[in-house]
Protein backbone atom coordinates (compact mmCIF):
# COMPACT_ATOMS: atom_id res chain seq x y z
CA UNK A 1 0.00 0.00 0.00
CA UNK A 2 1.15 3.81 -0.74
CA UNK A 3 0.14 7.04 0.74
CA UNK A 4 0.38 10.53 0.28
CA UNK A 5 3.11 11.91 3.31
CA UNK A 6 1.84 15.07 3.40
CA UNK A 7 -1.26 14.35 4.79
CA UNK A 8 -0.97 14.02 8.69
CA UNK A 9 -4.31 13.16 9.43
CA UNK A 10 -6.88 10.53 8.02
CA UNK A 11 -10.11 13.13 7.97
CA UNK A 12 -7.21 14.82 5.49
CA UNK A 13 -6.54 11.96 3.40
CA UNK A 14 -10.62 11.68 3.90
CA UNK A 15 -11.35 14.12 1.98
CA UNK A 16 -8.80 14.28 -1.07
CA UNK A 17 -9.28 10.78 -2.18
CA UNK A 18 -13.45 10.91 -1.62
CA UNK A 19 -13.61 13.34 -3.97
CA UNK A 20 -16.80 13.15 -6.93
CA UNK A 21 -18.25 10.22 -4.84
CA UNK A 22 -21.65 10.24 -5.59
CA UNK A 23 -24.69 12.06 -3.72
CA UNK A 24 -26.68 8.63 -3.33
CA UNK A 25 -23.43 7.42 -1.14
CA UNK A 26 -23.66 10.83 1.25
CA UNK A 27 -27.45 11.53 0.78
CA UNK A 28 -30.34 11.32 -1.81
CA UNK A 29 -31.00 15.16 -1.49
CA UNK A 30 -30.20 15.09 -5.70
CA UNK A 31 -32.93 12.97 -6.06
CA UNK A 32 -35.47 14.62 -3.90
CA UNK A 33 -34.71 17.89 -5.86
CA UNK A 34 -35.30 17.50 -8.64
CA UNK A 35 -39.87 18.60 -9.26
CA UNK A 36 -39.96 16.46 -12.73
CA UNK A 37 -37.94 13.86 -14.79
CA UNK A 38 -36.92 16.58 -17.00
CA UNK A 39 -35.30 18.69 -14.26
CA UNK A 40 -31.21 18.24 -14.30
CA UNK A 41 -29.78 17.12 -10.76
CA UNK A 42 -26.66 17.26 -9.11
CA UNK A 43 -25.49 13.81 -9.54
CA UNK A 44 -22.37 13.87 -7.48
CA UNK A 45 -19.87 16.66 -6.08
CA UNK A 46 -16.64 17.39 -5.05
CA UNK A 47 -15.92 17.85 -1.92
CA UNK A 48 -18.47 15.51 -0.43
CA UNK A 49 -20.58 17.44 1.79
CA UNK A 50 -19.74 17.89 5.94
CA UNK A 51 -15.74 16.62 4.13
CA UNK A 52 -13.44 17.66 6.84
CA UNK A 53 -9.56 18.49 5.66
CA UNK A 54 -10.18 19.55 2.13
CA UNK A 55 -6.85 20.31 0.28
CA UNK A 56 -6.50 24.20 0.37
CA UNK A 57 -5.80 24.00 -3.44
CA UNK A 58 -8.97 21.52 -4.19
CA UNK A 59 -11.06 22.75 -6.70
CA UNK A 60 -15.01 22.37 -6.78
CA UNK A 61 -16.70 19.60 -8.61
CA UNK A 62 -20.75 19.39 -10.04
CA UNK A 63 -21.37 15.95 -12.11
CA UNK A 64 -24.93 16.57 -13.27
CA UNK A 65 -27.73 13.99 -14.29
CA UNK A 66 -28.06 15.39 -17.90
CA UNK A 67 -25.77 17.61 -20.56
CA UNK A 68 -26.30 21.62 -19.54
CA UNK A 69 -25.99 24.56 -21.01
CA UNK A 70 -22.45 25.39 -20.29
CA UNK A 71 -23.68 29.53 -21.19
CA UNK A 72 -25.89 28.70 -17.86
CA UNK A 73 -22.51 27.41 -15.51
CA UNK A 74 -20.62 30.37 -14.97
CA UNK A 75 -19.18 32.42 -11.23
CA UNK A 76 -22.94 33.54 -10.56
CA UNK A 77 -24.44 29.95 -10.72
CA UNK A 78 -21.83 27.74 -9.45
CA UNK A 79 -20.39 29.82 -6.32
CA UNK A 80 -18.13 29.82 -3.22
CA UNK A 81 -18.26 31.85 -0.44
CA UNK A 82 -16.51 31.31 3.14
CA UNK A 83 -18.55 33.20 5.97
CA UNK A 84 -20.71 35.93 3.91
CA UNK A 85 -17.19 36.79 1.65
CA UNK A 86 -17.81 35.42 -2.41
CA UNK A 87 -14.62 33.45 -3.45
CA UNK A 88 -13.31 34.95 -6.43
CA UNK A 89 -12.82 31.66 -9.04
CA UNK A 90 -13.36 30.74 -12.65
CA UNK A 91 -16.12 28.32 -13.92
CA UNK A 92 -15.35 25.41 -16.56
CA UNK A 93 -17.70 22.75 -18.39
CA UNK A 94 -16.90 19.84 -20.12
CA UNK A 95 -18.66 16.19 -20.59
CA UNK A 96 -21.13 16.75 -17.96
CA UNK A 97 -19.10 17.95 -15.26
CA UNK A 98 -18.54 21.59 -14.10
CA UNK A 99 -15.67 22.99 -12.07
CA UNK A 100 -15.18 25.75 -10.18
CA UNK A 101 -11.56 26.90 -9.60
CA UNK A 102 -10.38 29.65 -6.90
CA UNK A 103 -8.50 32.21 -8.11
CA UNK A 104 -5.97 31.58 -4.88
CA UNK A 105 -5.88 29.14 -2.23
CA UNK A 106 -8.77 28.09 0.06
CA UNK A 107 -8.12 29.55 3.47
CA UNK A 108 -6.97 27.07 6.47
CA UNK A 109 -9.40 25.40 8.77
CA UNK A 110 -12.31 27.33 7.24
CA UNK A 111 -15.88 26.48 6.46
CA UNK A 112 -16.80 26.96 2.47
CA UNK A 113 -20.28 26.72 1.19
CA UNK A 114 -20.74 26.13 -2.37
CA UNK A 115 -23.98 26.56 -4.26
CA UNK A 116 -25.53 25.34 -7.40
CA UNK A 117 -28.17 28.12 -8.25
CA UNK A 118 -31.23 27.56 -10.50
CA UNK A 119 -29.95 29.90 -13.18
CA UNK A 120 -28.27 26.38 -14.26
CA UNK A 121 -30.36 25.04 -17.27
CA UNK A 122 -29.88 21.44 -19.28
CA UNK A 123 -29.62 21.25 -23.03
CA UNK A 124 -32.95 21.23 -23.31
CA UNK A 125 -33.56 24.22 -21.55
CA UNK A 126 -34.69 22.72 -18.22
CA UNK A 127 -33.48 24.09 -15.11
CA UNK A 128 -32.66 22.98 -11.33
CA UNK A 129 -35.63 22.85 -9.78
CA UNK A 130 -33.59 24.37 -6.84
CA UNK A 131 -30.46 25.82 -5.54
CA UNK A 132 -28.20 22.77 -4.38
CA UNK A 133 -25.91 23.96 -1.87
CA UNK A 134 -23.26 21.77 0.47
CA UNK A 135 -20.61 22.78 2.44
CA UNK A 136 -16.76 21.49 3.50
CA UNK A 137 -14.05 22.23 5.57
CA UNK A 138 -10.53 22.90 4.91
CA UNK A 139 -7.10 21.80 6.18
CA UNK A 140 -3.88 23.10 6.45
CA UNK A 141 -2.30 21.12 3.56
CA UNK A 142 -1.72 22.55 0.03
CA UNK A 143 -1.75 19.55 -1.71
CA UNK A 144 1.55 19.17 -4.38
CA UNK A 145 1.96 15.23 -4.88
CA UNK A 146 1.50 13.58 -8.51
CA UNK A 147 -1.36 10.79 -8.30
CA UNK A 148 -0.51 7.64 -9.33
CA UNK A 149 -1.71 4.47 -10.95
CA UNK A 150 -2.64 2.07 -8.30
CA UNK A 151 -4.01 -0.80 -11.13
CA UNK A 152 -5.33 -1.42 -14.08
CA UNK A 153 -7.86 -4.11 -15.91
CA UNK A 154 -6.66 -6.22 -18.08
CA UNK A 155 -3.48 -6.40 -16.04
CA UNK A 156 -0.07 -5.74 -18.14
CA UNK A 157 0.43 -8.67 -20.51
CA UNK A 158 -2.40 -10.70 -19.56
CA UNK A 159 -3.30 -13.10 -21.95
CA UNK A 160 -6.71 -14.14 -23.69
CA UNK A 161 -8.22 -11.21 -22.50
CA UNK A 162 -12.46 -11.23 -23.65
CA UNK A 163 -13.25 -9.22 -26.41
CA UNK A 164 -16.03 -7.42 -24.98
CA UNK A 165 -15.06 -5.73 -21.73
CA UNK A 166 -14.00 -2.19 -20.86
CA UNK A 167 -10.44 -1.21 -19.92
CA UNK A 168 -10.19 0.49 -16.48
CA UNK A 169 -7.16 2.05 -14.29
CA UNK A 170 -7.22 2.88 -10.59
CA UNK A 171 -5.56 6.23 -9.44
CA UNK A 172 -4.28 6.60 -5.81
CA UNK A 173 -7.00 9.34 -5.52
CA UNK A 174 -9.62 11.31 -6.85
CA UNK A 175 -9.33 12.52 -10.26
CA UNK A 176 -10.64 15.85 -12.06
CA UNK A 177 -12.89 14.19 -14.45
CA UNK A 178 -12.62 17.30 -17.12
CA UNK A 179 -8.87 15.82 -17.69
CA UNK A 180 -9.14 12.43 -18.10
CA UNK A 181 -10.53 12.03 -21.77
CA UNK A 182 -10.36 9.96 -24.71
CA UNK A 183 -7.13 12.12 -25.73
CA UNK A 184 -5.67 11.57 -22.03
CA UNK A 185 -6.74 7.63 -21.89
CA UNK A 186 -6.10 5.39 -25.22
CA UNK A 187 -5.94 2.27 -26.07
CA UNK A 188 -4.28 1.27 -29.50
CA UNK A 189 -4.22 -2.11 -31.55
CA UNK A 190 -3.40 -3.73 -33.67
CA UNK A 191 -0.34 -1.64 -33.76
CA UNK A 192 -0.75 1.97 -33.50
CA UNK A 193 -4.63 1.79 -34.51
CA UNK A 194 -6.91 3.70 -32.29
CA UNK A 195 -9.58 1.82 -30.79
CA UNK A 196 -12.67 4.04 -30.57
CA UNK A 197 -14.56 4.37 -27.39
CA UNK A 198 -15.25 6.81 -24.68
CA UNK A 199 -14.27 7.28 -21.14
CA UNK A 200 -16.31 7.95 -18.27
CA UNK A 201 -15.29 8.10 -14.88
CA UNK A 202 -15.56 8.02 -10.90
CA UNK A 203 -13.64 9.29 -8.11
CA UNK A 204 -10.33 7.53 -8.65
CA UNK A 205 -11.26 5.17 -11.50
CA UNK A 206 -11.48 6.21 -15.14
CA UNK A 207 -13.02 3.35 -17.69
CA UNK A 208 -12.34 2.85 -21.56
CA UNK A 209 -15.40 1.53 -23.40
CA UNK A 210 -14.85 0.78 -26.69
CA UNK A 211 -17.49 1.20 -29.26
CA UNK A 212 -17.25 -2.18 -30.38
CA UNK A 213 -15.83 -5.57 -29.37
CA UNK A 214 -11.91 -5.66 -29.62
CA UNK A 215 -10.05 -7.71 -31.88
CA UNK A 216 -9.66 -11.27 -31.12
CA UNK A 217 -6.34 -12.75 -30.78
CA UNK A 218 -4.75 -9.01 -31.00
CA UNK A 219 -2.01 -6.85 -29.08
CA UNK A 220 -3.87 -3.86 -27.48
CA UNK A 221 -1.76 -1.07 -25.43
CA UNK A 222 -3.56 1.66 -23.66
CA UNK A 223 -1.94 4.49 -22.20
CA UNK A 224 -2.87 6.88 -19.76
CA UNK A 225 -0.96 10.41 -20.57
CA UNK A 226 0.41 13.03 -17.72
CA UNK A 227 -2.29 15.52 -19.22
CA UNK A 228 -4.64 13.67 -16.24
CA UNK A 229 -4.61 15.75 -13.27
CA UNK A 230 -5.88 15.70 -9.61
CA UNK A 231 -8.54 17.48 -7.45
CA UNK A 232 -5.46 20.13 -6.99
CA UNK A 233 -4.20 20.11 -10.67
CA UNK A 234 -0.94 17.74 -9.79
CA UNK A 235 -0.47 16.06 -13.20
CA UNK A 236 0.43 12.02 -13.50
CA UNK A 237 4.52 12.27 -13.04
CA UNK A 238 4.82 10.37 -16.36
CA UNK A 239 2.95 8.22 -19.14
CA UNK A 240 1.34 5.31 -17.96
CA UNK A 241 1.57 2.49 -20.61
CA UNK A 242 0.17 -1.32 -20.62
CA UNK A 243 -0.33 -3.70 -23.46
CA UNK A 244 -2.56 -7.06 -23.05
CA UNK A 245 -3.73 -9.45 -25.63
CA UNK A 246 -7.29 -10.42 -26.20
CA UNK A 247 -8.22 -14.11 -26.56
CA UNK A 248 -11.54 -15.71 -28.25
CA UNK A 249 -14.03 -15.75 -25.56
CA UNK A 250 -17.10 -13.20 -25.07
CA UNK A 251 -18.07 -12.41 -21.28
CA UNK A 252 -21.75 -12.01 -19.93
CA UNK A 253 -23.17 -9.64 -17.71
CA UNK A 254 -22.15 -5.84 -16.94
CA UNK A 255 -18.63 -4.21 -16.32
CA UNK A 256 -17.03 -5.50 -12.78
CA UNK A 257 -17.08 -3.50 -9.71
CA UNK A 258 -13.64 -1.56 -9.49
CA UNK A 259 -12.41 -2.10 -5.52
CA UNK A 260 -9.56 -0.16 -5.65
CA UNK A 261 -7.67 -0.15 -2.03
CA UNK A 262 -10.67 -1.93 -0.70
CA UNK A 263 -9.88 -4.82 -2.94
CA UNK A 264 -6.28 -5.32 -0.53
CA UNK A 265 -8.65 -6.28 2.29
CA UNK A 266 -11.71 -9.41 2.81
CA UNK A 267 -13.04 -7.54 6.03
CA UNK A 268 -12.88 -3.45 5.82
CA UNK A 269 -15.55 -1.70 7.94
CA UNK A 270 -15.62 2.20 9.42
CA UNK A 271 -17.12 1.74 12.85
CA UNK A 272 -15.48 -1.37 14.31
CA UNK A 273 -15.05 -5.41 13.47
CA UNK A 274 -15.96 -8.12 16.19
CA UNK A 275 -15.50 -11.94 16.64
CA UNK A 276 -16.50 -14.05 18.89
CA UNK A 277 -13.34 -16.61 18.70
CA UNK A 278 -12.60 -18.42 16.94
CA UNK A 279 -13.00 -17.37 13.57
CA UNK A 280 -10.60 -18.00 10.46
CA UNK A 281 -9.78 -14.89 7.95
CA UNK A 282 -7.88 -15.28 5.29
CA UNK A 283 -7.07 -11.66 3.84
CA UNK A 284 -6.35 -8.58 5.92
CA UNK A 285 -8.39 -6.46 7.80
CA UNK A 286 -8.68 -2.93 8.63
CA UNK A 287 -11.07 -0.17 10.28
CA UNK A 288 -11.46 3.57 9.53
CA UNK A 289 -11.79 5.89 10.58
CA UNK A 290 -12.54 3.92 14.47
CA UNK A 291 -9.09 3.24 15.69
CA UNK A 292 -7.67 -0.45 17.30
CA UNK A 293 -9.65 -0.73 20.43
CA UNK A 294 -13.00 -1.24 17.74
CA UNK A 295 -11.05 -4.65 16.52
CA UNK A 296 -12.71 -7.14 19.34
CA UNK A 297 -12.19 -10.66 19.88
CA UNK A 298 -8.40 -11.70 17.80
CA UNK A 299 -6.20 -11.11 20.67
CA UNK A 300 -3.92 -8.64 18.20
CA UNK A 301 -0.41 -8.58 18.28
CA UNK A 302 1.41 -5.40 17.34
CA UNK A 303 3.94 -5.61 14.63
CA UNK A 304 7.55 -3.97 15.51
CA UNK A 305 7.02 -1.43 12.55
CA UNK A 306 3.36 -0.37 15.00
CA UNK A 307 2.10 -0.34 11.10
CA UNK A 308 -0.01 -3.41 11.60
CA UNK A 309 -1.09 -6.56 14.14
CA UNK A 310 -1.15 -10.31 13.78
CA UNK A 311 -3.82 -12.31 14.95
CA UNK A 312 -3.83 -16.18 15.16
CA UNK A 313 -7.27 -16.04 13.38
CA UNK A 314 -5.76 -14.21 10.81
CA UNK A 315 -3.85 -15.02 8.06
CA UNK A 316 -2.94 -11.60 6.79
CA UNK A 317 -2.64 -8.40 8.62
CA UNK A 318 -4.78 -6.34 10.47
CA UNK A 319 -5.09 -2.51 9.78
CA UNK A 320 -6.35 0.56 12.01
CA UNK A 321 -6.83 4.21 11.71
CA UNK A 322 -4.28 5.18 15.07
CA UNK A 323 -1.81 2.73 13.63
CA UNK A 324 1.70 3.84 12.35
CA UNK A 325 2.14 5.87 9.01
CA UNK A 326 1.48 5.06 5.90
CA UNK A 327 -1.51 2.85 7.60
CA UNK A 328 -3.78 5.79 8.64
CA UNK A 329 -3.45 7.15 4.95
CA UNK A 330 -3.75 3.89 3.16
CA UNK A 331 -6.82 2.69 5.29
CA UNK A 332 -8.67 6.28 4.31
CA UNK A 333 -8.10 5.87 0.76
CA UNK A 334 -9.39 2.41 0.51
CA UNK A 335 -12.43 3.38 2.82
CA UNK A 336 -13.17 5.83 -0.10
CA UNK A 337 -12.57 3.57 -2.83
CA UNK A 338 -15.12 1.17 -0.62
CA UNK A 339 -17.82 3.96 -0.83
CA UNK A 340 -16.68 4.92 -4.09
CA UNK A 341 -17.80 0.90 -5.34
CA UNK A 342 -20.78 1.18 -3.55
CA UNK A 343 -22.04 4.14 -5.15
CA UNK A 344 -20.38 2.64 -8.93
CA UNK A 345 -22.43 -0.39 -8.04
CA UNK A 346 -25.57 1.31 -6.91
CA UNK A 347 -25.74 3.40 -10.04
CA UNK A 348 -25.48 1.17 -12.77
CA UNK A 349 -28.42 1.64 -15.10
CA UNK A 350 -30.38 -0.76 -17.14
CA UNK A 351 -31.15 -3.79 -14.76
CA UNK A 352 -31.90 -7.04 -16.53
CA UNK A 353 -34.31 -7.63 -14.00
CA UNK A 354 -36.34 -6.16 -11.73
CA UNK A 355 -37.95 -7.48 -8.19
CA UNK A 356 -37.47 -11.07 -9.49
CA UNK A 357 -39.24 -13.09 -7.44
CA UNK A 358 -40.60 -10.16 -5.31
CA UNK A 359 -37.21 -10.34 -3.67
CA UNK A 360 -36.98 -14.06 -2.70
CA UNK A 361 -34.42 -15.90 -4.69
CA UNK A 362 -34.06 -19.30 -3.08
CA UNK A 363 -34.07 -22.16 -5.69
CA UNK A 364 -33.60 -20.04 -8.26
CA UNK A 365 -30.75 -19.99 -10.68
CA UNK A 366 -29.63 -16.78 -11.85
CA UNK A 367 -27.31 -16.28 -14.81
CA UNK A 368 -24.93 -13.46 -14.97
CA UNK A 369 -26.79 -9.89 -14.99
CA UNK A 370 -27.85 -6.65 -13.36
CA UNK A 371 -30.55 -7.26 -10.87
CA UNK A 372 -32.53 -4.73 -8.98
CA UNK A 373 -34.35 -4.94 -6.16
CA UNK A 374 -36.40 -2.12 -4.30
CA UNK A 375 -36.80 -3.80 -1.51
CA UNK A 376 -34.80 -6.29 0.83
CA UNK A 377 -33.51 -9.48 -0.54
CA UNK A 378 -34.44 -13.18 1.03
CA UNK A 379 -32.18 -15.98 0.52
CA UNK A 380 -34.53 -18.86 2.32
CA UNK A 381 -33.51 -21.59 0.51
CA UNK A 382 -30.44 -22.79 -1.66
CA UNK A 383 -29.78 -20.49 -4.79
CA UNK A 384 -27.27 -21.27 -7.80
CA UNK A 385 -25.65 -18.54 -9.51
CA UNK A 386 -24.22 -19.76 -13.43
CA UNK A 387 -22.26 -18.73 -15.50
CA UNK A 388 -18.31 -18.80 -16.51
CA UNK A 389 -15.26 -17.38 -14.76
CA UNK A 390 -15.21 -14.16 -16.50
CA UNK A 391 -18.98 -13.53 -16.06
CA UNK A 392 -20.05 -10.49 -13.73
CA UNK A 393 -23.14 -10.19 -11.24
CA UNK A 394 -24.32 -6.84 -9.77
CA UNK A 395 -27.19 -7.38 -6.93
CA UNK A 396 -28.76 -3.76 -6.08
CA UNK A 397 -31.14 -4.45 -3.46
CA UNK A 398 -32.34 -1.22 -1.90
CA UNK A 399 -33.11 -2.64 2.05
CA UNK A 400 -31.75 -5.83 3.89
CA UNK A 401 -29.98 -8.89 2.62
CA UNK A 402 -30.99 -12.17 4.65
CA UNK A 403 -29.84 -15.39 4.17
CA UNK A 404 -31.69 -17.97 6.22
CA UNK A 405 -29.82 -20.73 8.16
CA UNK A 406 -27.88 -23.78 6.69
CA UNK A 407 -28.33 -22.01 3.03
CA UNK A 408 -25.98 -22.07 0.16
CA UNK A 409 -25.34 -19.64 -3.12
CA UNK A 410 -24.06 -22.32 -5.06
CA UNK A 411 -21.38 -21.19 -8.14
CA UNK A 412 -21.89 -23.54 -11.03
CA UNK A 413 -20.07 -23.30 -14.67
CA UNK A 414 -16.75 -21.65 -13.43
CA UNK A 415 -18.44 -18.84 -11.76
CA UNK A 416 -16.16 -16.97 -9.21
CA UNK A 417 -16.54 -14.95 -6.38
CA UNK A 418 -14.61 -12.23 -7.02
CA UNK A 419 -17.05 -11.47 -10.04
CA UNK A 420 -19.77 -11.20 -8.02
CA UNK A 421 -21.29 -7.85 -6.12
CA UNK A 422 -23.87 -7.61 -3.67
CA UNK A 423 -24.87 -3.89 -3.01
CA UNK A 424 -27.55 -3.28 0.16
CA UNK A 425 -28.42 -0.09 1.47
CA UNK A 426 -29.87 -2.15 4.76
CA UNK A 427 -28.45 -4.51 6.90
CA UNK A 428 -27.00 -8.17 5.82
CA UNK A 429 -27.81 -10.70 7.99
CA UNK A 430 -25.64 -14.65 6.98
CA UNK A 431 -27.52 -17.11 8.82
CA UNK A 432 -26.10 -19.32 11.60
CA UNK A 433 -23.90 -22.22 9.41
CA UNK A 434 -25.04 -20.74 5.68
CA UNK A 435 -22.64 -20.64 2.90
CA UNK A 436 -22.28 -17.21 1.20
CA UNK A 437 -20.01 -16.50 -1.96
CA UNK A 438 -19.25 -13.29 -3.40
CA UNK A 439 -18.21 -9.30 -2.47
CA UNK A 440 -20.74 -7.55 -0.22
CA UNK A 441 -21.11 -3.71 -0.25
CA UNK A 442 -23.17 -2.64 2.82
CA UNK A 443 -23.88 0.78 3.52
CA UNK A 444 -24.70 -0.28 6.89
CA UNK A 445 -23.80 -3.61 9.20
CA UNK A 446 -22.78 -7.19 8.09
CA UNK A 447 -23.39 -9.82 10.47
CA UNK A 448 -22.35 -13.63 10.45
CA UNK A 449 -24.26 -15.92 12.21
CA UNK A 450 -22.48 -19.04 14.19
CA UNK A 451 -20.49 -21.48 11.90
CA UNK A 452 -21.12 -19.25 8.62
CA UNK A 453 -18.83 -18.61 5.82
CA UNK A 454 -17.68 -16.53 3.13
CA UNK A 455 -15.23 -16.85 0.11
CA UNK A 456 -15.19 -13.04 -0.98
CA UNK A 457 -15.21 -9.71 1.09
CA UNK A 458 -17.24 -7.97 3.32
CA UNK A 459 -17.20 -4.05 2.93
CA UNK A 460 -19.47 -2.52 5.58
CA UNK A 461 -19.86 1.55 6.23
CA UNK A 462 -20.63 0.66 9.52
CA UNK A 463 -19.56 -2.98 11.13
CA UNK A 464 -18.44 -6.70 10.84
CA UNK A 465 -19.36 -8.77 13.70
CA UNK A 466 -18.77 -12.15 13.29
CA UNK A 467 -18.76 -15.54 15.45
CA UNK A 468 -16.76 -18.60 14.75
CA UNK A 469 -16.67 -17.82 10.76
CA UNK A 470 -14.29 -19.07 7.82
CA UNK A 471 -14.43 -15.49 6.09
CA UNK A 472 -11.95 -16.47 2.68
CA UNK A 473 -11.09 -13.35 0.47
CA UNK A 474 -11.50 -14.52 -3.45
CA UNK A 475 -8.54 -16.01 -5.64
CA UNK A 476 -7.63 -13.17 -8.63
């Protein structure tokens, strides 16, 4: 794991590397805003609202639900002001997103409140159907480190790669969306022939779709230029370049679930992980922004570098927020890459189905897909998920997930775990000696009954608790 030195707190780090996470992960006041479907929203921002330690050189960010104007986004509709005094900035548009950018540095430890105003009209000459307005707080840091890549998907030189997914790289932290483009991120082949796509993009992870299927059997190379920039304008140090060949094979289902930092850990929660011994984890586990004393139950050891404990129930290491730099750092960028894939997953559009089986999917076999739910999901008897290894599931189920006792999700036809993403905005509740299989993203609490266990990862925003578990994080 890497960090960013200059950042001596986590609320810091907080706030830098949540940056453009969406409004559905803080709040659904976008939603509720907005009088009629034709009304734009604000679909996300940067800062989050309430963020705490807020780069004095950050720049505003408004990702809208529908193309504006850009004649309509200008200093008098997207403002700043700290106290009653108007921040004196300049107002850019491009590909949905509008940023405001401060003619000088934020001022220290201040409160800023930025507003959207309803002068800002859509395409279609539609306009907010009122003034959005969130506030943030800012540090004492002037941020002046490069972002880097963290990962990317294909990996370099992977072989018999399937034709028909996206490319994707990770940053280390948020990105300004205007500057990561299809001229910033390309992907060539054969040879020096551009592939045609676009690029969208969310907090620290930027995607390539192409416009059609790649070449089988072919040499692609994408490259990701320095012209990409942070929240505070720090441009990638140097090119970024990774080649990977494509194979035969189609995959089914949408685009996988990018993890980010949350992908180095099977348990990560914010408010605090409990066991009731013995349990086995394989994978490490960390909690942010509670500190150590919320880890109950392993009997931790502390490391000699104080950057991590052992546990004998752990195979892997175990991470908190009051541990020993880079840890504090680390653990608050992968908390905001977790909420980051819960709002990615959340969003996705187009569901192949909808309420199936009025949200009870015992004996049911599901093949890969986007399923949506709008209310709480019931696992009450065995349920099969098919499909092969490079297939993707997305579960958005808007309440609880519970999976009744001595149950199974079954993976038949090479289906794997890590391909699979459960999103809940409720609770999830694995029943006492059930089997579970796949990547949970809980906005709120995961809890494992006695004897349960899991091959894949439990993200919680709040906590784990678990008692006498196998919890197994997924094979790559």
């Amino acid at each position: 794991m890497s960090s960013k030195s200059y950042l001596s707190t986590a609320t810091a780090r907080a706030a830098l590397a949540s940056l453009l996470l969406s409004a559905a992960c803080e709040s659904d006041k976008s939603q509720n805003r907005a009088e009629d479907n034709n009304s734009p929203s604000v679909a996300s921002h940067s800062p989050v609202d309430d963020a705490v330690g807020v780069p004095r050189n950050a720049l505003v960010s408004v990702a809208f639900s529908k193309a504006m104007d850009p004649s309509t986004l200008t200093a008098s509709t997207l403002t700043l002001t700290q106290a009653t005094a108007a921040v004196a900035g300049a107002v850019s548009y491009s590909d949905g997103i509008a940023n405001f950018t401060p003619a000088n540095d934020l001022l220290a430890n201040s409160v800023y409140t930025a507003t959207v105003t309803t002068a800002a009209k859509s395409l279609d000459d539609h306009a907010l159907a009122e003034n959005y307005v969130w506030t943030f707080t800012t540090g004492s840091v002037v941020d002046a480190v490069a972002p880097t890549v963290v990962s990317v998907n294909p990996t370099n030189l992977s072989p018999a790669v399937v034709v028909n997914r996206s490319i994707t790289v990770s940053f280390s932290e948020a990105m300004n969306a205007t500057t990561v483009n299809v001229s910033s991120f390309t992907v060539s082949g054969p040879g020096n022939t551009s592939v045609a796509g676009t690029v969208s993009h969310l907090g620290p992870h930027a995607t390539f779709n192409p416009n059609a299927n790649l070449a089988r059997d072919t040499v692609f190379t994408a490259n990701i230029t320095t012209s990409v920039q942070d929240m505070a304008g720090n441009a990638l140090a140097s090119n970024y370049v990774w080649s990977f060949t494509t194979g035969a094979n189609l995959s089914m289902g949408p685009d996988p679930v990018l993890l980010g930092r949350a992908g180095d850990f099977v348990i990560l929660a914010k408010s605090g992980v409990d066991t009731v011994p013995d349990s086995a984890v394989v994978g490490n586990v960390g909690v942010s922004p509670i500190d150590s004393t919320a880890v109950t139950g392993f009997s931790l050891t502390m490391h000699a570098s104080n950057e991590y404990s052992t546990s004998d129930q752990v195979t892997g290491q175990v991470y908190a927020a009051d541990y020993a730099s880079p840890t504090s750092s680390n653990l608050t960028t992968a908390i905001s890459n977790m909420e980051t894939a819960f709002t990615d997953a959340a969003g996705r559009p187009t569901p192949d189905e909808t309420n199936l089986g009025a949200g009870e999917i015992g004996g049911l076999t599901l093949v890969p897909g986007l399923y949506k739910w709008g209310t709480g999901l019931s696992i009450a008897t065995d349920v099969t998920l098919h499909g092969g290894p490079n297939d993707v599931w997305i579960f958005q189920i808007s309440e609880d997930i519970t999976q009744a006792n001595g149950t199974h999700v079954t993976l038949s036809g090479g289906a794997l775990p890590k391909n699979i993403f459960w999103q809940a905005f409720g609770q999830v509740m694995i029943g006492t000696g059930a089997q579970f299989q796949g990547i949970l993203l809980c906005q709120t609490s995961i809890v494992l009954g006695t004897g349960a266990s899991v091959n894949g990862r439990l993200l919680a925003q709040t906590a784990v608790t678990l008692n006498q578990n196998a919890v197994t994080q997924p094979s790559l």
